[in-house]
Structure formats: structure tokens, C-alpha cells
Protein backbone atom coordinates (compact mmCIF):
# COMPACT_ATOMS: atom_id res chain seq x y z
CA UNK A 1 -0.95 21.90 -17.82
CA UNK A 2 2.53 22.74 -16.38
CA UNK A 3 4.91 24.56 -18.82
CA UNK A 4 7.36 21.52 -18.31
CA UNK A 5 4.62 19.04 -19.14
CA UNK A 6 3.66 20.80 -22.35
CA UNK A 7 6.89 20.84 -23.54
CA UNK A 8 7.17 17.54 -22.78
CA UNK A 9 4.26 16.47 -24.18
CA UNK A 10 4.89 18.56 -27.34
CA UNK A 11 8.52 17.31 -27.72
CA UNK A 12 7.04 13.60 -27.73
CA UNK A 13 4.31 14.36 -30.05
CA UNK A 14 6.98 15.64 -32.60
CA UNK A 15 9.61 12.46 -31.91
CA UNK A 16 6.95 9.82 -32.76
CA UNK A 17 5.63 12.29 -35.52
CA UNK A 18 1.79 12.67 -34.41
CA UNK A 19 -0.53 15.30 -35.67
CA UNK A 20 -2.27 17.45 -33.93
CA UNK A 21 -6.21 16.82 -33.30
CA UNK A 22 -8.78 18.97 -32.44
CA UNK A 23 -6.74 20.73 -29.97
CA UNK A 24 -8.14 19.61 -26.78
CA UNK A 25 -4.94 17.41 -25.98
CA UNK A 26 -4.37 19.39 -23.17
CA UNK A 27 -6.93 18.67 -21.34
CA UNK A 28 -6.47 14.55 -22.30
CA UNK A 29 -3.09 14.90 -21.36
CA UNK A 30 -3.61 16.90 -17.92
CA UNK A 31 -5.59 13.62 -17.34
CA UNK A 32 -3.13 11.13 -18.35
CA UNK A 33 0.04 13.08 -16.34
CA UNK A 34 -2.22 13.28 -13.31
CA UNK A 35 -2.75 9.32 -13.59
CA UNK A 36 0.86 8.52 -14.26
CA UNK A 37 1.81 10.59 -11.47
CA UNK A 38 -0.56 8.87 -9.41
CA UNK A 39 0.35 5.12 -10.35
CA UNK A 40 4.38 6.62 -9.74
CA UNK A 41 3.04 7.29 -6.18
CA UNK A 42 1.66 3.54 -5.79
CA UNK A 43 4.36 1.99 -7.39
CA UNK A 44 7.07 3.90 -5.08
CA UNK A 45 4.79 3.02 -1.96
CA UNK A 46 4.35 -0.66 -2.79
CA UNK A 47 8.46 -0.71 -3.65
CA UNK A 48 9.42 0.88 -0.04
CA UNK A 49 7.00 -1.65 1.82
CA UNK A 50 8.24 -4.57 -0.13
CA UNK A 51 12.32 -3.31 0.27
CA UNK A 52 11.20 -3.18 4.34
CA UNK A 53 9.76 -7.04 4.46
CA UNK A 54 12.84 -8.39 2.50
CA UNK A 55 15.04 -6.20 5.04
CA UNK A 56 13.21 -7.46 7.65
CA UNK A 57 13.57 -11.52 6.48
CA UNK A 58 16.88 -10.61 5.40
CA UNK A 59 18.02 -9.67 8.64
CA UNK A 60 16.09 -12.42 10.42
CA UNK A 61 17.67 -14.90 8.30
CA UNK A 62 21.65 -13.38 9.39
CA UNK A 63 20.57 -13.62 12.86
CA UNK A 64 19.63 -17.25 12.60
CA UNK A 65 22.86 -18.07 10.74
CA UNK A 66 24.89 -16.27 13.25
CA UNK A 67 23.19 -17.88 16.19
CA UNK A 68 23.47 -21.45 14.61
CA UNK A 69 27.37 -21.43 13.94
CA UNK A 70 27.91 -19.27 17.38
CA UNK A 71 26.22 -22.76 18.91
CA UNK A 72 28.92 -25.05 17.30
């Protein structure tokens, strides 16, 4: 685990007050940052496809208007 991420880790286990276990958290948490990290990568490539489809309409959608009152 990354020096950050244990302190991270081990300033959130303190906050909420949780004991320590058996002392293989570090290998349970290596897991979970990996996974969060991974589901942050989804997340931000499903946000930057769905931001370029309602550019895309959005923009489609000011062209129409435009052309409309440019014909009357």
C-alpha cells in the first residue's frame, strides 16, 4: 500500500473509531483502493461519453432553432 493510502486509511479507521483486526487490513484494503480506483476510472469514462452525446444533441438542437427562425 502507498504511504498516502495508509495514512489515509489509518486516519479513517481512527475517525469512525474501528479497532484493529488481525492485521492483514493492508492487504484488504490494497484490494478495496485498487477497486475504487478502478470504478473512478469507469465512472469518469461513462461521464465524458455521456457530456459528448448531450453536447452533441445540444448543439443539434441550436442549429435547428437557428435555422427555423432564420426561415421566418
Amino acid at each position: 500500500m502507498k504511504p498516502h493510502s495508509r495514512k489515509l486509511y489509518q486516519l479513517v479507521r481512527a475517525k469512525l473509531h474501528l479497532g484493529e483486526r488481525d492485521g492483514s487490513y493492508e492487504e484488504e484494503s490494497h484490494i478495496s483502493v485498487d477497486f475504487v480506483i478502478r470504478a473512478f476510472e469507469k465512472m469518469e469514462r461513462e461521464l465524458i461519453r455521456w457530456m459528448f452525446i448531450l453536447w452533441i444533441g445540444q448543439v443539434a438542437i441550436t442549429f435547428m432553432m437557428i435555422s427555423l427562425l432564420v426561415k421566418n
